[in-house]
Protein backbone atom coordinates (compact mmCIF):
# COMPACT_ATOMS: atom_id res chain seq x y z
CA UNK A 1 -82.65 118.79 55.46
CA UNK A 2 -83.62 122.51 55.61
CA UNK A 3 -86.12 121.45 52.25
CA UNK A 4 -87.54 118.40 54.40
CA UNK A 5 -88.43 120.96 57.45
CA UNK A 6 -89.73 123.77 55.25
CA UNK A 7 -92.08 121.17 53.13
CA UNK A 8 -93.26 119.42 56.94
CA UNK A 9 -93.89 122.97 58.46
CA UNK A 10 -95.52 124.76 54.93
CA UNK A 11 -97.66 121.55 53.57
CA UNK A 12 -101.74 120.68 55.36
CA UNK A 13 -101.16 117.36 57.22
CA UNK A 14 -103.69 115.86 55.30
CA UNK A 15 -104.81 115.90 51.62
CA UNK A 16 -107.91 114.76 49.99
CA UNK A 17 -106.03 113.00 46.84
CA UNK A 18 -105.87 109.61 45.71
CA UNK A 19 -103.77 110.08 43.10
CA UNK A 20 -100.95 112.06 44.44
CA UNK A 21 -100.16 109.15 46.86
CA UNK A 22 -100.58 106.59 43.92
CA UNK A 23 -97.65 108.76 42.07
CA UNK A 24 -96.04 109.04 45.29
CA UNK A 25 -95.63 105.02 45.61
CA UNK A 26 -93.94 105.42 41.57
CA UNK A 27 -91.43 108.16 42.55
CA UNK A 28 -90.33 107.31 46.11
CA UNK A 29 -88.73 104.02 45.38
CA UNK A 30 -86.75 105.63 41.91
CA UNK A 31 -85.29 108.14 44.68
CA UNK A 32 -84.38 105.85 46.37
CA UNK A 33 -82.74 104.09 43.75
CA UNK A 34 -81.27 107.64 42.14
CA UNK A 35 -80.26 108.47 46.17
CA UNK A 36 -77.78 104.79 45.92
CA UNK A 37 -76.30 105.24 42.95
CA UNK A 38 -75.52 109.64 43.06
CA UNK A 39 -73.71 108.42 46.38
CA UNK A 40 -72.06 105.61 44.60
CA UNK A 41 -73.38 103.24 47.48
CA UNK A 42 -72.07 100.70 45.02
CA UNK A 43 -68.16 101.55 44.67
CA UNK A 44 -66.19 99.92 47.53
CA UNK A 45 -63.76 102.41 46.91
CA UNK A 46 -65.48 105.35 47.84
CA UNK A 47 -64.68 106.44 51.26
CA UNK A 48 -67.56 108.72 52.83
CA UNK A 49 -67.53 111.04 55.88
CA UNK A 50 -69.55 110.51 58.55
CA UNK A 51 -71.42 113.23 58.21
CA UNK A 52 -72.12 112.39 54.71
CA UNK A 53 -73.25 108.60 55.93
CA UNK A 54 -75.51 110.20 58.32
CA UNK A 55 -77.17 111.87 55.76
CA UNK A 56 -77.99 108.80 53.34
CA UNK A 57 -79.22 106.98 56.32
CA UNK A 58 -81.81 109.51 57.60
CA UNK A 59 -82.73 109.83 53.67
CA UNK A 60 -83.39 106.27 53.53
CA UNK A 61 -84.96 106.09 56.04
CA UNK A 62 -87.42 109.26 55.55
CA UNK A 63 -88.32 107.83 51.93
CA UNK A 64 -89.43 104.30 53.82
CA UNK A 65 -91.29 105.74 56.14
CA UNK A 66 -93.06 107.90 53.57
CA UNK A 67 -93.25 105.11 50.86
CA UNK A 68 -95.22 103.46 54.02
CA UNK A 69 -97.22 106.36 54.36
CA UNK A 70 -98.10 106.38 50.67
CA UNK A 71 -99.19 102.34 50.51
CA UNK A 72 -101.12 102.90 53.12
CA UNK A 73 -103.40 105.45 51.92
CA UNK A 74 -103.13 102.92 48.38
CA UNK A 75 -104.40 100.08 50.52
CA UNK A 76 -107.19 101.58 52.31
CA UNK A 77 -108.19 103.96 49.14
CA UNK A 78 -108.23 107.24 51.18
CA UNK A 79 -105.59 109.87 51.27
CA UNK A 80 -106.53 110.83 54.81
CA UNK A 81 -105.20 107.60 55.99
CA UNK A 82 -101.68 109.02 55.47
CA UNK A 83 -99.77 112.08 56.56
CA UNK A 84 -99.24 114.35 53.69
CA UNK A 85 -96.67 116.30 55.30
CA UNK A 86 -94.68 113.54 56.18
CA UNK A 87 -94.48 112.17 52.42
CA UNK A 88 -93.87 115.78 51.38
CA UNK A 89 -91.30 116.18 53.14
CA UNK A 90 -89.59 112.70 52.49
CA UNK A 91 -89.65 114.26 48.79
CA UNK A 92 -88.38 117.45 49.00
CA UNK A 93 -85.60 116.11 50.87
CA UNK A 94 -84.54 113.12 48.52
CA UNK A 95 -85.17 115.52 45.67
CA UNK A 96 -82.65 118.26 47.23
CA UNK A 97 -80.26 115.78 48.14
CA UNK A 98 -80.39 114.41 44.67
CA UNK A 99 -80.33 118.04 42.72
CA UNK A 100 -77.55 119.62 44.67
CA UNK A 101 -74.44 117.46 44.35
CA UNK A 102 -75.79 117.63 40.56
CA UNK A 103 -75.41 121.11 40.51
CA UNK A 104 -72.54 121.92 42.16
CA UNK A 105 -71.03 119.03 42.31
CA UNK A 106 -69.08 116.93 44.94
CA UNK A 107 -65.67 117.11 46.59
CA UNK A 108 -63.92 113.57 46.91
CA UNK A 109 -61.29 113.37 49.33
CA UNK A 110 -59.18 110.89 47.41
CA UNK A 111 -59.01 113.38 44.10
């Protein structure tokens, strides 16, 4: 979350290229995806805090509201249509929550 604030406080609001929101739309829906499966969304087994479900909510959430930031600058063909800072910061957030468990890994409960 702290990467989220820093990239929405440090980023312009706006940004005059196209093609960052047209690699945008690729990447934000494989974080998504990467998000899911890193927090084994898919094992009915795995019990998670609620802190912890908290998190993966407001991370889905951020990437959908930047993935609609992103197709709408796609559909009206100008980056100033969409708020750079938010989509920034929907991607340094999914990205950190991604990289760190990978790092240092992750305490389970039931080990």
């Amino acid at each position: 979350m702290v990467a989220a604030a820093v990239a929405f406080v440090a980023v312009p609001e706006r940004i005059g290229a196209i093609e960052f929101y047209e690699a945008a739309a690729q990447i934000i829906p494989i974080l998504f995806l990467a998000l899911a499966l890193e927090a084994r969304a898919f094992s009915p087994e795995r019990h998670r805090s609620e802190p912890e479900r908290r998190v993966a909510v407001v991370m889905a959430v951020s990437l959908l509201i930047a993935e609609f930031e992103v197709l709408k600058a796609l559909a009206e063909g100008k980056a100033e249509a969409a708020q750079f800072d938010i989509v920034a910061a929907a991607l340094a957030a999914a990205t950190t929550a991604i990289a760190i468990p990978a790092i240092v890994g992750r305490h389970d409960p039931a080990d």
